[in-house]
C-alpha atoms as a PDB file:
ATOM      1  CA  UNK A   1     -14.348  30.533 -58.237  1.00  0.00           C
ATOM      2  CA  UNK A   2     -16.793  33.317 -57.744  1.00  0.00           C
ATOM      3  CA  UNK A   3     -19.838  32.779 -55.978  1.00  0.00           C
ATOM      4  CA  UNK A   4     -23.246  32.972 -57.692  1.00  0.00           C
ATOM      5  CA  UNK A   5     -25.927  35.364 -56.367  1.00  0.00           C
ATOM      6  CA  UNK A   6     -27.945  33.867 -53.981  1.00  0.00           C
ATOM      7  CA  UNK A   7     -31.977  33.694 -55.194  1.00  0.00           C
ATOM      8  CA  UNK A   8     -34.460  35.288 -52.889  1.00  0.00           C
ATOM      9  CA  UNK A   9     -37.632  33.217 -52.932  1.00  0.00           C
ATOM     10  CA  UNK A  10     -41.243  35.442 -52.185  1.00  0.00           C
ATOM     11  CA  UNK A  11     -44.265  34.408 -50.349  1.00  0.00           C
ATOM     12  CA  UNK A  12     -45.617  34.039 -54.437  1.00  0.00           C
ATOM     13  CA  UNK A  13     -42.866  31.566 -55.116  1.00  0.00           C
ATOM     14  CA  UNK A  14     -43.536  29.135 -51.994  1.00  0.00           C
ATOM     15  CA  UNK A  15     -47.226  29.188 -52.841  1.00  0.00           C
ATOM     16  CA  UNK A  16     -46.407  27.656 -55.864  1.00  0.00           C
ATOM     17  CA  UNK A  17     -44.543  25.072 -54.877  1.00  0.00           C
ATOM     18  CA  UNK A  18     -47.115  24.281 -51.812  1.00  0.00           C
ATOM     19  CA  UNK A  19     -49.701  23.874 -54.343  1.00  0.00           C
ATOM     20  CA  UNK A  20     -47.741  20.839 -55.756  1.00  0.00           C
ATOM     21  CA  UNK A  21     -49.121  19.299 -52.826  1.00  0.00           C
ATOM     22  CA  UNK A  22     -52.762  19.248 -55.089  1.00  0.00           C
ATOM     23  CA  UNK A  23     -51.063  16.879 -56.876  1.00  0.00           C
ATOM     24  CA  UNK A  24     -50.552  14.486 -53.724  1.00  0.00           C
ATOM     25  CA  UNK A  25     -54.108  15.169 -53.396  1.00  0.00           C
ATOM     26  CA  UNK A  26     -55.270  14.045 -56.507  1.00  0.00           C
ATOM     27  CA  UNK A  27     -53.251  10.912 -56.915  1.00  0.00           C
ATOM     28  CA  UNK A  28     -55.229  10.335 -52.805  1.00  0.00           C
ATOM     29  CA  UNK A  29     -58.238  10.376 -54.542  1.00  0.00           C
ATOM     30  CA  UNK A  30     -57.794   8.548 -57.681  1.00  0.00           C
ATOM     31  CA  UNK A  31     -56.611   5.728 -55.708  1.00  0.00           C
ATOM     32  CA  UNK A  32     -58.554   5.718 -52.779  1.00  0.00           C
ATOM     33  CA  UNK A  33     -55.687   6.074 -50.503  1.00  0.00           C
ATOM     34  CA  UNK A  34     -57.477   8.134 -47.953  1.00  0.00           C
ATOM     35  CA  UNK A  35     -54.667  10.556 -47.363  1.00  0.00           C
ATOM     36  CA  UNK A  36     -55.997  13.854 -48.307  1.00  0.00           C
ATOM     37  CA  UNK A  37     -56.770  15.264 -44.704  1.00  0.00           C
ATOM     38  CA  UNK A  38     -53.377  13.920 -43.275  1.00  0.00           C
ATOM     39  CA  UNK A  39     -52.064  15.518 -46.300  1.00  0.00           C
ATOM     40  CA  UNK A  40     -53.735  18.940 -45.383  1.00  0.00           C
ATOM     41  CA  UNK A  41     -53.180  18.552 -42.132  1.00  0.00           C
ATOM     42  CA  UNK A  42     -48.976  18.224 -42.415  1.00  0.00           C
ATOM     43  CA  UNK A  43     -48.866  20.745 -45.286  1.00  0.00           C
ATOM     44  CA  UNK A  44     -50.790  23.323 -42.292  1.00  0.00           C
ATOM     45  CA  UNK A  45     -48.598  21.927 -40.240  1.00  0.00           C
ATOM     46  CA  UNK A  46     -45.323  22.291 -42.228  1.00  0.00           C
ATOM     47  CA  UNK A  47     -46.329  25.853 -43.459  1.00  0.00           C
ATOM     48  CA  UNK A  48     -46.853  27.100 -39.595  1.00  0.00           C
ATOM     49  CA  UNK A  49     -44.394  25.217 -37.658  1.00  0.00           C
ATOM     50  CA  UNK A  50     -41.334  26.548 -40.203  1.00  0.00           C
ATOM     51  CA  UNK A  51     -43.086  30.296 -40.229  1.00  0.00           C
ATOM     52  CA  UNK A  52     -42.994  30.357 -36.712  1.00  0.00           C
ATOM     53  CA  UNK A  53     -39.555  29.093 -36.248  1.00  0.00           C
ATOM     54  CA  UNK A  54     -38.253  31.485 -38.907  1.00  0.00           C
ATOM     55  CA  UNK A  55     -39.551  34.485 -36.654  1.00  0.00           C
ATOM     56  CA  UNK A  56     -38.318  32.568 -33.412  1.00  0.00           C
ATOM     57  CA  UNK A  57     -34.569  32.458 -35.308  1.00  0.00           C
ATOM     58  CA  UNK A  58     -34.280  36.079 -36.598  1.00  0.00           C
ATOM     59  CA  UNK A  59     -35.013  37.220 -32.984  1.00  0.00           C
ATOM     60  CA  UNK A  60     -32.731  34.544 -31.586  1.00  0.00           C
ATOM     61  CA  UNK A  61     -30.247  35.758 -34.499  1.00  0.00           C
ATOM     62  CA  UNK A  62     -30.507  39.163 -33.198  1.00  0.00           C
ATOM     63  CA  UNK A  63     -29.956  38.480 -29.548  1.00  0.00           C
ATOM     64  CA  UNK A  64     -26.801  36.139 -29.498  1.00  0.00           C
ATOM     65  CA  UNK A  65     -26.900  35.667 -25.487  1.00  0.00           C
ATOM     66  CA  UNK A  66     -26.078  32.282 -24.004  1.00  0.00           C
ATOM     67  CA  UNK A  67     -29.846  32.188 -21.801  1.00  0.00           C
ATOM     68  CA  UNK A  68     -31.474  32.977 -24.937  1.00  0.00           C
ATOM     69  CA  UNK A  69     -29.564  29.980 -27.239  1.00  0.00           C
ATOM     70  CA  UNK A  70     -29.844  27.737 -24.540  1.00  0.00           C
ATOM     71  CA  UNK A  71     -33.219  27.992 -23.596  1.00  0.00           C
ATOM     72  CA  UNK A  72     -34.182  27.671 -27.350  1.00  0.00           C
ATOM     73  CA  UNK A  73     -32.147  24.820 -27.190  1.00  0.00           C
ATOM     74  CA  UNK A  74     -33.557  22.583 -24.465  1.00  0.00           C
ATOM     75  CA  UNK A  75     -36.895  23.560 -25.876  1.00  0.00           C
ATOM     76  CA  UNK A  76     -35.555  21.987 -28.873  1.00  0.00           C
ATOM     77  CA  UNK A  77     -34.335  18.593 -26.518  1.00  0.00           C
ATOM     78  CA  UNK A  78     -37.527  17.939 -24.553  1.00  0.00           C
ATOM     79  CA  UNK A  79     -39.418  18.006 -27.986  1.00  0.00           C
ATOM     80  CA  UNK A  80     -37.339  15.911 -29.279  1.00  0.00           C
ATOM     81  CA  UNK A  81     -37.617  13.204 -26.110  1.00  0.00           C
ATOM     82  CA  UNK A  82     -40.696  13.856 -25.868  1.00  0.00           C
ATOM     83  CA  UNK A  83     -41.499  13.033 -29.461  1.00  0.00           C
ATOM     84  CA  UNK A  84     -39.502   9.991 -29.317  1.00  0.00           C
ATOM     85  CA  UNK A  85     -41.321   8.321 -26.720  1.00  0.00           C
ATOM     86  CA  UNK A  86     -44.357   8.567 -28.611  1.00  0.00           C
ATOM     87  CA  UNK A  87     -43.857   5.670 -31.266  1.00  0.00           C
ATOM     88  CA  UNK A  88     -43.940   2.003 -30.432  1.00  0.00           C
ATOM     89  CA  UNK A  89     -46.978  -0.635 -29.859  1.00  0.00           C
ATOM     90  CA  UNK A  90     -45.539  -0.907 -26.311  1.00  0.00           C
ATOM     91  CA  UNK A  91     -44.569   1.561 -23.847  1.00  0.00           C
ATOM     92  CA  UNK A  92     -43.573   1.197 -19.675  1.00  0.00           C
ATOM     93  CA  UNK A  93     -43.667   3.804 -16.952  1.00  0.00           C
ATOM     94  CA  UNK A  94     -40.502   6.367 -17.040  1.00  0.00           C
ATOM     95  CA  UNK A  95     -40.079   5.376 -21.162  1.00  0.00           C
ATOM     96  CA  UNK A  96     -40.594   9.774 -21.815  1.00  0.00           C
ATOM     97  CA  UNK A  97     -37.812  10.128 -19.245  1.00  0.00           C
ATOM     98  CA  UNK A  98     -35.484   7.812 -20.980  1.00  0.00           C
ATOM     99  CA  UNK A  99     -36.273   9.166 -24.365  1.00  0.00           C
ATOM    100  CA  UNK A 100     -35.382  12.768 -23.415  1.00  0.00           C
ATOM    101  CA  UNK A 101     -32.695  11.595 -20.694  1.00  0.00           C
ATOM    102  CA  UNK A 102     -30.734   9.302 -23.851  1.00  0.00           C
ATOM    103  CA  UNK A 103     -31.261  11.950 -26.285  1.00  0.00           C
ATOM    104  CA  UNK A 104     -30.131  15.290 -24.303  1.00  0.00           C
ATOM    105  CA  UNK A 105     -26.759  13.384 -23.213  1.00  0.00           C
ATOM    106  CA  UNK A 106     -26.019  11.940 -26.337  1.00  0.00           C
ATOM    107  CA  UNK A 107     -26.755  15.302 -28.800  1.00  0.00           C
ATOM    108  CA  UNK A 108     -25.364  17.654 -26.055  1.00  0.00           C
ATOM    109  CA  UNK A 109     -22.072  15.895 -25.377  1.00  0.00           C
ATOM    110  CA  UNK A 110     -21.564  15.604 -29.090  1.00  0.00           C
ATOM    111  CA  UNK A 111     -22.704  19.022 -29.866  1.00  0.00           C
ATOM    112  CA  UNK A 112     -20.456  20.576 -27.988  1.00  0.00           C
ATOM    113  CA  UNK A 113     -17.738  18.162 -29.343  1.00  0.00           C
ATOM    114  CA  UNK A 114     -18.617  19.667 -32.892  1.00  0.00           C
ATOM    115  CA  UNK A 115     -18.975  22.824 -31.775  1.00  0.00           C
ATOM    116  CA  UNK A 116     -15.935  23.868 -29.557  1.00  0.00           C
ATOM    117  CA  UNK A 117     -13.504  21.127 -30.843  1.00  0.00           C
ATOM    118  CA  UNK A 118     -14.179  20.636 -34.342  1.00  0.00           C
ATOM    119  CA  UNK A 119     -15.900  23.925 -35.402  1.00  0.00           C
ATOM    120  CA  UNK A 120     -14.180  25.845 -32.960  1.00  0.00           C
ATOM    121  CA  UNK A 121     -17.126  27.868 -32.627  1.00  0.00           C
ATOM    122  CA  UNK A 122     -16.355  31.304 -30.190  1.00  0.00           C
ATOM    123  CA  UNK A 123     -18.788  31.682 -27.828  1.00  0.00           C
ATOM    124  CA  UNK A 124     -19.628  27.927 -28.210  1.00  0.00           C
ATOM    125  CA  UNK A 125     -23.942  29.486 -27.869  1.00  0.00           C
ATOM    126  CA  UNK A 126     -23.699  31.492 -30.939  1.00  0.00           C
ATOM    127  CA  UNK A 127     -27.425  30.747 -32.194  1.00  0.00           C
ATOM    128  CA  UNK A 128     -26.145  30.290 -36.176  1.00  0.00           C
ATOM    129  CA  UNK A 129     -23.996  27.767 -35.491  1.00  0.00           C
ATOM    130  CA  UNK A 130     -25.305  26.147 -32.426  1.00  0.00           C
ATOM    131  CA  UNK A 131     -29.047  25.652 -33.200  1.00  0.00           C
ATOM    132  CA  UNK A 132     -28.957  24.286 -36.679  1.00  0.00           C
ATOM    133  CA  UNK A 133     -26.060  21.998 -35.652  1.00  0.00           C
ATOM    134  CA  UNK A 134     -27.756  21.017 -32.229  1.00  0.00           C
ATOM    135  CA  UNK A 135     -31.215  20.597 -34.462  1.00  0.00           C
ATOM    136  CA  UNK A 136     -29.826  18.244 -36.897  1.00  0.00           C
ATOM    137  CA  UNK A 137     -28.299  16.097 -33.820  1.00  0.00           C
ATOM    138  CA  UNK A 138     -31.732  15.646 -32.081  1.00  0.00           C
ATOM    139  CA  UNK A 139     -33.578  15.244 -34.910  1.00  0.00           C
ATOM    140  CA  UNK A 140     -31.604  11.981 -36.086  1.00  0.00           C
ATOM    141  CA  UNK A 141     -31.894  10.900 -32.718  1.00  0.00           C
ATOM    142  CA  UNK A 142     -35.093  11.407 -32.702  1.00  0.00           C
ATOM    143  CA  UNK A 143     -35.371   8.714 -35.394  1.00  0.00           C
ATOM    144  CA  UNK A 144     -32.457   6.680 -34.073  1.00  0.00           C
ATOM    145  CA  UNK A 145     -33.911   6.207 -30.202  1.00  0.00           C
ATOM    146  CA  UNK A 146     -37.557   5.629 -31.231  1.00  0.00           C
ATOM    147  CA  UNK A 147     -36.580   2.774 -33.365  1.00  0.00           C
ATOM    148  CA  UNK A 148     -34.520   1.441 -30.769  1.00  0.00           C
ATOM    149  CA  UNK A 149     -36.988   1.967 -28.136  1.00  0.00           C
ATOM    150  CA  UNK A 150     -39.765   0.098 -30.187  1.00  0.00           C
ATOM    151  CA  UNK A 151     -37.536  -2.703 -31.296  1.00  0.00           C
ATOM    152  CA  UNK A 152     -35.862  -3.323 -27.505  1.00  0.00           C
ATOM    153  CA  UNK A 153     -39.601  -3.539 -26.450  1.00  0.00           C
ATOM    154  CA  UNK A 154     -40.930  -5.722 -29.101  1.00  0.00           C
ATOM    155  CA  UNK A 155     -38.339  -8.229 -28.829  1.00  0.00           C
ATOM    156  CA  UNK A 156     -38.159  -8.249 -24.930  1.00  0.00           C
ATOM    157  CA  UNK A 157     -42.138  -9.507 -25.426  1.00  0.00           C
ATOM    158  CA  UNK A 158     -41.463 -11.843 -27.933  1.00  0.00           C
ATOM    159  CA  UNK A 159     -38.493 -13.074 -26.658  1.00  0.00           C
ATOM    160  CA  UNK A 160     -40.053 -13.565 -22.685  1.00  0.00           C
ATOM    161  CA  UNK A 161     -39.925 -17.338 -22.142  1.00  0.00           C
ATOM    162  CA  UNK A 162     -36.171 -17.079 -23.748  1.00  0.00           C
ATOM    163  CA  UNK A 163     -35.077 -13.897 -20.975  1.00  0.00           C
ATOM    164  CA  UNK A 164     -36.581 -15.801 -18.174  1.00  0.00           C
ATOM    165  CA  UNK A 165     -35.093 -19.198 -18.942  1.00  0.00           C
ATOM    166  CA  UNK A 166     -32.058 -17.432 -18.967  1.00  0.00           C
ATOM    167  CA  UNK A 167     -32.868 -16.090 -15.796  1.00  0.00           C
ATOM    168  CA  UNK A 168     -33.738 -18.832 -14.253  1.00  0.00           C
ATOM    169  CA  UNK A 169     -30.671 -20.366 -14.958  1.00  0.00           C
ATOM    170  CA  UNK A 170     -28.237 -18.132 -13.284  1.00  0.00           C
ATOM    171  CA  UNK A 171     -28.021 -15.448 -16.027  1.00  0.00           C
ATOM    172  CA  UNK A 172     -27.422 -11.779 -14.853  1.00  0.00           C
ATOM    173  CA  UNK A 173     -30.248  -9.517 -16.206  1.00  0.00           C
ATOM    174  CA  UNK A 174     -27.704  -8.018 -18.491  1.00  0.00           C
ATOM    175  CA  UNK A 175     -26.875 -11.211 -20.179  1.00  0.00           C
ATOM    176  CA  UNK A 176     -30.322 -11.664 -20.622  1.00  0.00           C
ATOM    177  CA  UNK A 177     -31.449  -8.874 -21.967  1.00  0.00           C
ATOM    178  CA  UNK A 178     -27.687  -8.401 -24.362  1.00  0.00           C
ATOM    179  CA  UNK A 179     -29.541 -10.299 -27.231  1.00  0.00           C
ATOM    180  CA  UNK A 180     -32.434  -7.648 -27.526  1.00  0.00           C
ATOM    181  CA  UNK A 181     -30.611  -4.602 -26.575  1.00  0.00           C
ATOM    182  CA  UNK A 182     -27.795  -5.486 -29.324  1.00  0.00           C
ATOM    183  CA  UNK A 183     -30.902  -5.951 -32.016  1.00  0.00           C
ATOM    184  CA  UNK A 184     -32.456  -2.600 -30.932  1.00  0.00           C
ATOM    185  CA  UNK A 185     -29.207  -0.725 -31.257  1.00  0.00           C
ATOM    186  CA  UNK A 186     -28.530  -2.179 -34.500  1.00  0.00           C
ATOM    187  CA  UNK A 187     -31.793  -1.004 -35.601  1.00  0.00           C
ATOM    188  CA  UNK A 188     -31.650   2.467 -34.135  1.00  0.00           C
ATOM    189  CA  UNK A 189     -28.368   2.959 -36.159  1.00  0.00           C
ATOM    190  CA  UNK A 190     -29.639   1.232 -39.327  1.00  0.00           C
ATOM    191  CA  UNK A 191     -31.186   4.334 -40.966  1.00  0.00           C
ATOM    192  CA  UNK A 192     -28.268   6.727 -40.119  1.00  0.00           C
ATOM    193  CA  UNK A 193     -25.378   4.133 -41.670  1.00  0.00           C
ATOM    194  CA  UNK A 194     -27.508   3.288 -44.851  1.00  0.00           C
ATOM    195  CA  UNK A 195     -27.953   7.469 -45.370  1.00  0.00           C
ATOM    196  CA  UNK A 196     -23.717   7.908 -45.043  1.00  0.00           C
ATOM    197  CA  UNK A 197     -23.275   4.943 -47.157  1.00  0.00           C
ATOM    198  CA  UNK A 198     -25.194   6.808 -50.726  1.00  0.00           C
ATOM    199  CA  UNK A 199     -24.480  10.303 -49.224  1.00  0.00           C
ATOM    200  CA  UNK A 200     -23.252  12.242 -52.426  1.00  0.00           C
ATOM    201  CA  UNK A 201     -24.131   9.604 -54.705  1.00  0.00           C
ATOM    202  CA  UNK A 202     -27.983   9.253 -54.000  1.00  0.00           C
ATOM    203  CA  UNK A 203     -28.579  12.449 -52.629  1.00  0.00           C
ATOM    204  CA  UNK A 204     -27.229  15.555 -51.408  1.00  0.00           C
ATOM    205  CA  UNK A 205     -27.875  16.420 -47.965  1.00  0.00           C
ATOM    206  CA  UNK A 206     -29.962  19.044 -46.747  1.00  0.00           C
ATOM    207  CA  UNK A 207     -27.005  21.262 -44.832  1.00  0.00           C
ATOM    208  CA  UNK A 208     -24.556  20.942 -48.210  1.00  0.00           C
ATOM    209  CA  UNK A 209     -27.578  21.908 -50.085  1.00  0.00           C
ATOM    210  CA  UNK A 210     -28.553  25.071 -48.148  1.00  0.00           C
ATOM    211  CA  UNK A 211     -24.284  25.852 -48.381  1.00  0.00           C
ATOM    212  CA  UNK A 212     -24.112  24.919 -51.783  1.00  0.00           C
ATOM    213  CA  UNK A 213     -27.219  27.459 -52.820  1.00  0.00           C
ATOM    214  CA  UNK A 214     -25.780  30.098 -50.747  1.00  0.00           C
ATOM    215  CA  UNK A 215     -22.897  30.634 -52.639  1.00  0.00           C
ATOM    216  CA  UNK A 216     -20.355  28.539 -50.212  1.00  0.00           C
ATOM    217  CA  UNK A 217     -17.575  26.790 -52.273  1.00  0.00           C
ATOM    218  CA  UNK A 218     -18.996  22.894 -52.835  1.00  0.00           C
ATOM    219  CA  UNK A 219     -15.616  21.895 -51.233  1.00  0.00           C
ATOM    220  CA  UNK A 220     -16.092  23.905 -48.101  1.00  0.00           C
ATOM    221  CA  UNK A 221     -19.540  22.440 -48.116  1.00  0.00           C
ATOM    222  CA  UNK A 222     -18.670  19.236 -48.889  1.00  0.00           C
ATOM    223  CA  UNK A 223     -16.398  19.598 -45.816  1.00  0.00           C
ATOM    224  CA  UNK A 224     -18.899  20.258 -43.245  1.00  0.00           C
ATOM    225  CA  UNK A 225     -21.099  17.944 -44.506  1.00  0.00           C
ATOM    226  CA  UNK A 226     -18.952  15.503 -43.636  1.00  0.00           C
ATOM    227  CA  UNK A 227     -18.094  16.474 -39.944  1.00  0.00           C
ATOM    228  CA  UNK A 228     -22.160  16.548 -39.479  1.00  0.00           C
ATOM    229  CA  UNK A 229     -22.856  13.030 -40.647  1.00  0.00           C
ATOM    230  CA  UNK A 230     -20.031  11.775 -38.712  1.00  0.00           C
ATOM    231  CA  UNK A 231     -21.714  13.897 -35.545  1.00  0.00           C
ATOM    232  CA  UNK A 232     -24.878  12.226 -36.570  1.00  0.00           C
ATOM    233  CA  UNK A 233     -23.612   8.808 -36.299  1.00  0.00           C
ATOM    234  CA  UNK A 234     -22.115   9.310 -32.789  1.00  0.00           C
ATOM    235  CA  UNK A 235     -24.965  10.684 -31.676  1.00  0.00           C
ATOM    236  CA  UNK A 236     -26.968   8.093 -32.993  1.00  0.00           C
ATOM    237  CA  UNK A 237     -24.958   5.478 -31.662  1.00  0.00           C
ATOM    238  CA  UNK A 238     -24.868   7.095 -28.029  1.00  0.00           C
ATOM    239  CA  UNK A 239     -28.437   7.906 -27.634  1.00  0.00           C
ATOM    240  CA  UNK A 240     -29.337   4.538 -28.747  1.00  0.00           C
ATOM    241  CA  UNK A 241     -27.349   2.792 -26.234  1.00  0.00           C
ATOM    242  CA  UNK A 242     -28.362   5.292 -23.316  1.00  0.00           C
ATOM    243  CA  UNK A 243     -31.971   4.738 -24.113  1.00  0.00           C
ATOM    244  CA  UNK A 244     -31.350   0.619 -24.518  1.00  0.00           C
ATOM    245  CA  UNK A 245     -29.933   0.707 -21.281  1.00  0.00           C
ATOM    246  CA  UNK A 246     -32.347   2.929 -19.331  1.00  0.00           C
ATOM    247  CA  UNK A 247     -35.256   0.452 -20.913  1.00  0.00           C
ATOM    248  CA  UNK A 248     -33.030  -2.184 -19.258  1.00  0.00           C
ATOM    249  CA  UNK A 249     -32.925  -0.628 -16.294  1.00  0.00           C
ATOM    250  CA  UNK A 250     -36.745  -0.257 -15.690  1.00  0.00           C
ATOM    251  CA  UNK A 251     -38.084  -3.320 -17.045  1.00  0.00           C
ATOM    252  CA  UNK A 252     -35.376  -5.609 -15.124  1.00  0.00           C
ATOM    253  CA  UNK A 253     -34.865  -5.375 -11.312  1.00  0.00           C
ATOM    254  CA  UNK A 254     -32.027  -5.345  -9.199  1.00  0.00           C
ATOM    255  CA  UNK A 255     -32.073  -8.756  -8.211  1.00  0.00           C
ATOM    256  CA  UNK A 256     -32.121  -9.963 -11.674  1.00  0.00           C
ATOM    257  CA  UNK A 257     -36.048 -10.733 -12.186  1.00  0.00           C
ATOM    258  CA  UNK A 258     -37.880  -9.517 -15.829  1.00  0.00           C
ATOM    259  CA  UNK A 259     -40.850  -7.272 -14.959  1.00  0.00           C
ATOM    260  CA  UNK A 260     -43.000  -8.225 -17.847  1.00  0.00           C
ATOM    261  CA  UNK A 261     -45.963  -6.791 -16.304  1.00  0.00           C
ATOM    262  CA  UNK A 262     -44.474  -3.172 -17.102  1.00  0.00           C
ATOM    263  CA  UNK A 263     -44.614  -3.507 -20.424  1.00  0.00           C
ATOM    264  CA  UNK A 264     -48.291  -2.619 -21.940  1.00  0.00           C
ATOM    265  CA  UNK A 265     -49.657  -1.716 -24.881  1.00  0.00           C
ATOM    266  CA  UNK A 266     -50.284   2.202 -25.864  1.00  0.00           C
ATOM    267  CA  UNK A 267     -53.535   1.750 -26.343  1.00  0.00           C
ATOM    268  CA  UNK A 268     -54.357  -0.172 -23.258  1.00  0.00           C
ATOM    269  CA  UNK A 269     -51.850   3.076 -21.421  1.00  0.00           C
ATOM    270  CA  UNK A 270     -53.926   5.386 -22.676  1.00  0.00           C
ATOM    271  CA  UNK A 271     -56.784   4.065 -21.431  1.00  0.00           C
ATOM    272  CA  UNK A 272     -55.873   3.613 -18.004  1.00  0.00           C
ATOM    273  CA  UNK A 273     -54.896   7.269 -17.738  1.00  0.00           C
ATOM    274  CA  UNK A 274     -58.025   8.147 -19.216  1.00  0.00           C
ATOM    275  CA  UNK A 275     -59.416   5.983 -16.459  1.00  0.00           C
ATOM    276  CA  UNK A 276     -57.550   8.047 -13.664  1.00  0.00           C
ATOM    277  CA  UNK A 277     -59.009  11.422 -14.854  1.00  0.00           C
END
């Protein structure tokens, strides 16, 4: 099979598809849905985030050294923890350190996995392989530790008098907290497993795509598709248990007590550090 000439898109071409976004717009408007500045806002957004990351990559891309990649690449991680620990009703002192901590094991460990073992990538930092692959790890993450985050402290408050009955009754704070930390992790992998169970059917995912549209035989891409979703899911898994169990950690003491007290609100966080300024 010969591959077909890959299509080189202008600046001309991309403005016409970003003003499909008018269209968004107008159905805002017509029923009063109040989105046309968060609209403008992410399109801004979308249009100088990706710019900027496209110069970043041809640079990187033309400097293959390891302190280059990996300084990119933990960039890349503390964004990603950092972003994670910004969802959720409730939040508790340290939960930004757990968020990157969970997600920087989990995608690095199985990053490498992909990369040296699977991939066989040689030097494991080479910025075409290693940044898109370590991107697409911390990204579902991303997703995967926020939900679990949000959900571990939502049921840990609804669930008090239950935990400290438990307590109170001889239970180790592990046992008591097992209940809500297995319904977080379930719901920090939800989203991943439902995406591998209509992959190819549904959709086609971005990385096949972008192979696919290059020229890359579908079977090669179908191929490494594959090895990425399965990367996704450990990494999903892993973060989401890290994180789970460095919630546990700070919201239960060593001597088997719940600290409900360390468990606020965002908003009512916010304001007491606007409060301390």
């Amino acid at each position: 099979m010969t591959p077909s000439r890959y299509v080189d898109l202008s600046y001309a071409d991309v403005a016409i598809a970003a003003a499909l976004i008018v269209f968004d717009g107008a159905l805002s408007v017509w029923l009063k849905l109040g989105l046309v500045r968060t609209l403008a806002v992410a399109s801004v957004r979308t249009v100088v985030q990706l710019l900027a990351i496209g110069f970043v990559l041809s640079w990187v891309f033309g400097h293959p050294q390891w302190p280059i990649a990996v300084a990119v690449m933990i960039t890349m991680t503390v964004i990603a923890g950092w972003s994670a620990s910004g969802r959720g009703a409730r939040t508790y002192r340290g939960l930004r350190i757990d968020a990157l901590a969970a997600i920087g094991l989990s995608g690095w460990a199985v990053a490498t996995i992909g990369l040296v073992v699977v991939i066989g990538v040689r030097p494991w930092y080479t910025p075409q392989y290693a940044i898109p692959i370590l991107g697409m790890i911390l990204g579902n993450s991303l997703s995967a530790v926020s939900l679990g985050l949000e959900r571990m402290t939502e049921e840990l408050t609804a669930r008090r008098a239950q935990v400290e009955t438990l307590l109170a009754l001889g239970a180790t704070r592990r046992e008591a907290a097992l209940a809500s930390a297995r319904i977080a992790v379930r719901a920090g992998m939800m989203p991943t497993l439902n995406q591998m169970t209509v992959v190819g059917l549904v959709s086609l995912p971005g990385m096949m795509t972008g192979q696919v549209l290059a020229g890359q035989h579908p079977e090669q891409a179908v191929r490494y598709q594959i090895v990425i979703m399965f990367l996704l899911a450990a990494a999903s898994a892993g973060a989401t248990v890290l994180a789970v169990v460095f919630a546990s950690a700070r919201l239960f003491t060593s001597d088997h007590r719940f600290v409900a007290s360390r468990l606020v609100e965002r908003s009512r966080a916010a304001s007491l550090r606007a409060d301390r300024r």
